[in-house]
Protein backbone atom coordinates (compact mmCIF):
# COMPACT_ATOMS: atom_id res chain seq x y z
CA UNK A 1 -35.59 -47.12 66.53
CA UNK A 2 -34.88 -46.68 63.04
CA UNK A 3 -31.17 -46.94 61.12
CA UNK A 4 -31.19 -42.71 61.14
CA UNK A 5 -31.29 -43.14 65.01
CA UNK A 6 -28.81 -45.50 65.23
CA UNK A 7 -26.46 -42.92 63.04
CA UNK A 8 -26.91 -40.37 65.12
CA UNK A 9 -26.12 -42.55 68.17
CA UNK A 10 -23.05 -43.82 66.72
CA UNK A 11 -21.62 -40.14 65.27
CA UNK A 12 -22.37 -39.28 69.20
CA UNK A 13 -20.26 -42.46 70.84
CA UNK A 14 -17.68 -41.67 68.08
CA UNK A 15 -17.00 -38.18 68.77
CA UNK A 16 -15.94 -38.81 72.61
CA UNK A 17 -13.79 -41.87 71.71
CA UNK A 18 -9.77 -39.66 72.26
CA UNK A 19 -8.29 -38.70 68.58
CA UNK A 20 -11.13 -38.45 66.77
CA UNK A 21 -11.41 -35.24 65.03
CA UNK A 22 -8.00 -34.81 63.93
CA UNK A 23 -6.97 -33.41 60.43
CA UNK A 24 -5.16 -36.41 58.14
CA UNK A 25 -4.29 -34.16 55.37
CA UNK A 26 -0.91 -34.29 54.06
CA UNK A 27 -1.14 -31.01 52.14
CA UNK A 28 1.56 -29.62 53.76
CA UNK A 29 4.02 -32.45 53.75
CA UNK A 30 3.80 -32.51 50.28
CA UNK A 31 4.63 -28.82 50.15
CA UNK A 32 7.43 -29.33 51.94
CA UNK A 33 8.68 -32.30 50.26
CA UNK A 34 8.78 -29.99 46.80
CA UNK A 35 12.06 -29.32 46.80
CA UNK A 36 13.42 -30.21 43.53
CA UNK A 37 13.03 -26.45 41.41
CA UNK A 38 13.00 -25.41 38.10
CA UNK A 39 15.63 -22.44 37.82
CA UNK A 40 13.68 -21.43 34.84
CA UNK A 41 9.70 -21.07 35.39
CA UNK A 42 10.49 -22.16 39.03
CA UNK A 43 7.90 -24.85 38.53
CA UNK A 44 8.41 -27.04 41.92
CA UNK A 45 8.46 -30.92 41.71
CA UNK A 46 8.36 -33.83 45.03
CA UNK A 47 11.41 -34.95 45.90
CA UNK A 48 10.43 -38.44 44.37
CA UNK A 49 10.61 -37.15 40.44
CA UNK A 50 12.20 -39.23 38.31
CA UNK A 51 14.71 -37.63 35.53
CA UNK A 52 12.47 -38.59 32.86
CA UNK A 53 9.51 -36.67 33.95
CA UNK A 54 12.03 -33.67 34.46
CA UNK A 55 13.40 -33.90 30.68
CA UNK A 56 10.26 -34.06 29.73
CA UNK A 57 9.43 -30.78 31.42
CA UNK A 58 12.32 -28.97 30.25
CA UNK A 59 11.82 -29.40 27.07
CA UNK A 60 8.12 -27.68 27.34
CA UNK A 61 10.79 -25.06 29.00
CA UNK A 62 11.93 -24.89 25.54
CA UNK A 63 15.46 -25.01 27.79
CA UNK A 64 18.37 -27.48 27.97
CA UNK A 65 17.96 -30.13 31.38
CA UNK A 66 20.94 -28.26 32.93
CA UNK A 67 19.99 -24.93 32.63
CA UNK A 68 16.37 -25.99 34.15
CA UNK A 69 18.10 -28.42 37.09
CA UNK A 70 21.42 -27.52 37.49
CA UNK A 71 21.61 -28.97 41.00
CA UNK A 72 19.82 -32.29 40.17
CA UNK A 73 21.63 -35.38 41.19
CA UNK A 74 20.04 -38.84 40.42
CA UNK A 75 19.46 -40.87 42.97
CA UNK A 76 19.70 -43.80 41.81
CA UNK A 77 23.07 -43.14 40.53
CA UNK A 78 24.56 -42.67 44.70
């Protein structure tokens, strides 16, 4: 029996073990967890974005950071 047997054997034995199969992707629990928005270009950013990375976009917004995140509240700052 060679090792392209013993694959095929072990894909086989793998796809009746219970849970196999199912989708890992967290594509849409990152969508959801976009919730911080850019009034301006509407650009959405995770939940987990620091200020700096936000000034930093607003000024490629060629905008002032409260005009781009008026609603922003640090969290570090609770």
């Amino acid at each position: 029996m060679g090792n392209g047997a013993k694959a095929k054997t072990k894909r086989e034995r793998d796809q009746k073990k219970p849970g196999t199969g199912v989708a890992k992707s967290q594509l849409k629990v990152n969508e959801a967890a976009k919730n911080t928005i850019c009034q301006r270009c509407r650009q959405t950013f995770l939940c987990t974005v620091r200020r700096d990375a936000l000034e930093a976009h607003s000024t490629k917004c060629n905008a002032a950071f409260d005009v781009c995140f008026p609603t922003y509240v640090d969290p570090t700052k609770k």
